[in-house]
N, C-alpha and C. Protein backbone atom coordinates (compact mmCIF):
# COMPACT_ATOMS: atom_id res chain seq x y z
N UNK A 1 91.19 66.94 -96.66
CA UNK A 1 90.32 65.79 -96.87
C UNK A 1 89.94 65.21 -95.52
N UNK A 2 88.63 65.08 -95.31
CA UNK A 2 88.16 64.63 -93.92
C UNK A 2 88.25 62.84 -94.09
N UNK A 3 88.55 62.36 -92.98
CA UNK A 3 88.59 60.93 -93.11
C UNK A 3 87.78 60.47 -91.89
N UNK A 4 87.02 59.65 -92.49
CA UNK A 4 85.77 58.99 -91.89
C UNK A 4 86.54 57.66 -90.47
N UNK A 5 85.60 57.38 -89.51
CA UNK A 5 86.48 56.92 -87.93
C UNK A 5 87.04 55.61 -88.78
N UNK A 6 86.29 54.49 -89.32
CA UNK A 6 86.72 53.66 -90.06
C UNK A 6 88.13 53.53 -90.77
N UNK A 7 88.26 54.66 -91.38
CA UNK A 7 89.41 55.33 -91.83
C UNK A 7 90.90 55.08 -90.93
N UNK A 8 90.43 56.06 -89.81
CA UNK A 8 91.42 56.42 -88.61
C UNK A 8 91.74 55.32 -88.26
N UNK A 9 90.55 54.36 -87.58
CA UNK A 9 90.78 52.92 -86.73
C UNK A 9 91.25 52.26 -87.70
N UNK A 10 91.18 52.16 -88.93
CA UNK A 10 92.39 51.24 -89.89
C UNK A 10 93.54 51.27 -89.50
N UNK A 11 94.28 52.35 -89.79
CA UNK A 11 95.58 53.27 -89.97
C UNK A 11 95.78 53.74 -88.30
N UNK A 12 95.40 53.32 -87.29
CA UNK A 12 95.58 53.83 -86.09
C UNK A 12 95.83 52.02 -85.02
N UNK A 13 95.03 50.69 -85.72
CA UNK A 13 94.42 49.77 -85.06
C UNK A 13 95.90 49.12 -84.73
N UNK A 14 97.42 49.40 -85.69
CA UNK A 14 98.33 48.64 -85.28
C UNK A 14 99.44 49.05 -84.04
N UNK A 15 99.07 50.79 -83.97
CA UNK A 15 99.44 50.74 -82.54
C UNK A 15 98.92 50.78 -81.41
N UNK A 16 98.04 50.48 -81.57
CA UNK A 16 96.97 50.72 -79.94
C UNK A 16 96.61 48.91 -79.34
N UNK A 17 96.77 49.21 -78.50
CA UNK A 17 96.49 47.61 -77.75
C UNK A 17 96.30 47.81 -76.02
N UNK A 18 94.70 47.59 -76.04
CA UNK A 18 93.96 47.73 -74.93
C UNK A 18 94.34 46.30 -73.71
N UNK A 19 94.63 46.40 -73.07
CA UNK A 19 94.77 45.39 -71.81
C UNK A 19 93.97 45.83 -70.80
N UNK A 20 92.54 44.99 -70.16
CA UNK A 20 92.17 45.42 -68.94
C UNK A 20 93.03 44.51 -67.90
N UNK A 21 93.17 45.42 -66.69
CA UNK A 21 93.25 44.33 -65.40
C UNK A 21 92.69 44.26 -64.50
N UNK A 22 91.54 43.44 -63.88
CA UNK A 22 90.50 43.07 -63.51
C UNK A 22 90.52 41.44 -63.00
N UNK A 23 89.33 41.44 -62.14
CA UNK A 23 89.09 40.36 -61.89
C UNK A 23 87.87 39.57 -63.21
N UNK A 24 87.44 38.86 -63.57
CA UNK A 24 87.33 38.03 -64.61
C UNK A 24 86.32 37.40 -64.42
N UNK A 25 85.60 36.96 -65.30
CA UNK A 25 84.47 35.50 -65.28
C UNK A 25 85.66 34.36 -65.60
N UNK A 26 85.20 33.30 -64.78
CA UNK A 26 83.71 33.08 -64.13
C UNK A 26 83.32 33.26 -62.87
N UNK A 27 83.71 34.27 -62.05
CA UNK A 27 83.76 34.69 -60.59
C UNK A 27 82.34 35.86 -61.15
N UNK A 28 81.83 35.24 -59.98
CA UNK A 28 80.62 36.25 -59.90
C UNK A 28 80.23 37.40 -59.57
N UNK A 29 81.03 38.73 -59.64
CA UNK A 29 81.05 40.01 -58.99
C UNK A 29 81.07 41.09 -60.17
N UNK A 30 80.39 42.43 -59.53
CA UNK A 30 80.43 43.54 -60.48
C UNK A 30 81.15 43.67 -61.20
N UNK A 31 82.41 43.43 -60.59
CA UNK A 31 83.96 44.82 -61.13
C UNK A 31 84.16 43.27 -62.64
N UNK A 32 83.71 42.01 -62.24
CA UNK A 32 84.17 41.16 -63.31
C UNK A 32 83.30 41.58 -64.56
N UNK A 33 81.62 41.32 -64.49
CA UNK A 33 80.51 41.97 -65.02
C UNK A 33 80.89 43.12 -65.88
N UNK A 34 81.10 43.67 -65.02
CA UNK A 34 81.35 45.03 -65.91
C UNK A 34 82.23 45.12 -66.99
N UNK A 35 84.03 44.32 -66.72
CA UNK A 35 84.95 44.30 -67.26
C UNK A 35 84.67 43.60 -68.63
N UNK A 36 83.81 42.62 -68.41
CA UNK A 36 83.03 41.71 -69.74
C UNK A 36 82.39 42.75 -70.37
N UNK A 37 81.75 43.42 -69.70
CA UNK A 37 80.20 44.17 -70.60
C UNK A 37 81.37 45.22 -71.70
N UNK A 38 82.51 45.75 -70.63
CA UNK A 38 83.32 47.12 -71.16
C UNK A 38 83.70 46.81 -72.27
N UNK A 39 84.14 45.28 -72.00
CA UNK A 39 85.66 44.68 -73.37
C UNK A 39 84.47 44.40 -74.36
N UNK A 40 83.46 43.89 -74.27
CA UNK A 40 82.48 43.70 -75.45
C UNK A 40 82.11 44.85 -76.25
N UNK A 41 81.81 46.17 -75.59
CA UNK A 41 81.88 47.02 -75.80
C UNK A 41 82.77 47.89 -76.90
N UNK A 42 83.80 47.77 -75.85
CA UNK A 42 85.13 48.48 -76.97
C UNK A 42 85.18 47.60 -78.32
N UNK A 43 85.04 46.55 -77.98
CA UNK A 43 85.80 45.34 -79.26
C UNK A 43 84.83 45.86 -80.38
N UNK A 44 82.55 45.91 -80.04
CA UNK A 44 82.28 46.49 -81.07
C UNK A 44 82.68 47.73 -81.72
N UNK A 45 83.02 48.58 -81.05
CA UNK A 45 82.82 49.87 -81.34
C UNK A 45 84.82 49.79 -82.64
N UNK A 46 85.18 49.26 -82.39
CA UNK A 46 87.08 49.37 -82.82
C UNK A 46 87.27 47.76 -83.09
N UNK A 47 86.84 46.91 -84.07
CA UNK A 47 86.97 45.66 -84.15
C UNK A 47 88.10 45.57 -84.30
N UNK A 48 89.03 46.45 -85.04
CA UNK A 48 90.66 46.33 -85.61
C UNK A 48 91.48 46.34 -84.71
N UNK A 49 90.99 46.95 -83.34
CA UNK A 49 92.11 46.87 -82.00
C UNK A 49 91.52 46.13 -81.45
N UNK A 50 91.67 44.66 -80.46
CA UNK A 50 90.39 44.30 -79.62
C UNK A 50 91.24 44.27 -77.93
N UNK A 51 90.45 44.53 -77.70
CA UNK A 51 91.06 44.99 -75.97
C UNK A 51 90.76 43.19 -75.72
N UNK A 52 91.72 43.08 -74.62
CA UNK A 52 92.11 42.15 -74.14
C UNK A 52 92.20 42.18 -72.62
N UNK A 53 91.70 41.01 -71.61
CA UNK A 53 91.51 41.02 -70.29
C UNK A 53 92.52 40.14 -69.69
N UNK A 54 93.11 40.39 -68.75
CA UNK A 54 93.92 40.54 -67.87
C UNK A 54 93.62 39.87 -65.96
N UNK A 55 93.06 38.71 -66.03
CA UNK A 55 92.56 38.26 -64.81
C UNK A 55 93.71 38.70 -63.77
N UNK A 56 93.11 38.91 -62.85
CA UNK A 56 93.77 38.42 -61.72
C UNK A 56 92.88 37.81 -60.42
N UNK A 57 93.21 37.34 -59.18
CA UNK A 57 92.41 36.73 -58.22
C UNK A 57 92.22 38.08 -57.25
């Protein structure tokens, strides 16, 4: 029986837990930019796991 990604990311979402570590908004630089654009990203794509950011200075 094939099981659809929905499926998987149900039954997969309670062990996985994304942490970025990065520099952060509201500091104005790429590597922060990006880290926003990425985590927005992942969170649509896998709502059941949501990655989580990790500031540092």
């Amino acid at each position: 029986m094939k099981k659809n990604l929905e499926q998987v990311l149900t039954q997969k979402a309670k062990s996985i837990r994304v942490i970025y570590v990065s520099s952060y908004i509201p500091r104005r630089c790429g590597i922060a930019t990006y880290t926003k654009d990425l985590t927005n990203a992942i969170n649509l794509l896998n709502p059941y796991a949501l990655a989580e950011i990790m500031a540092v200075n």
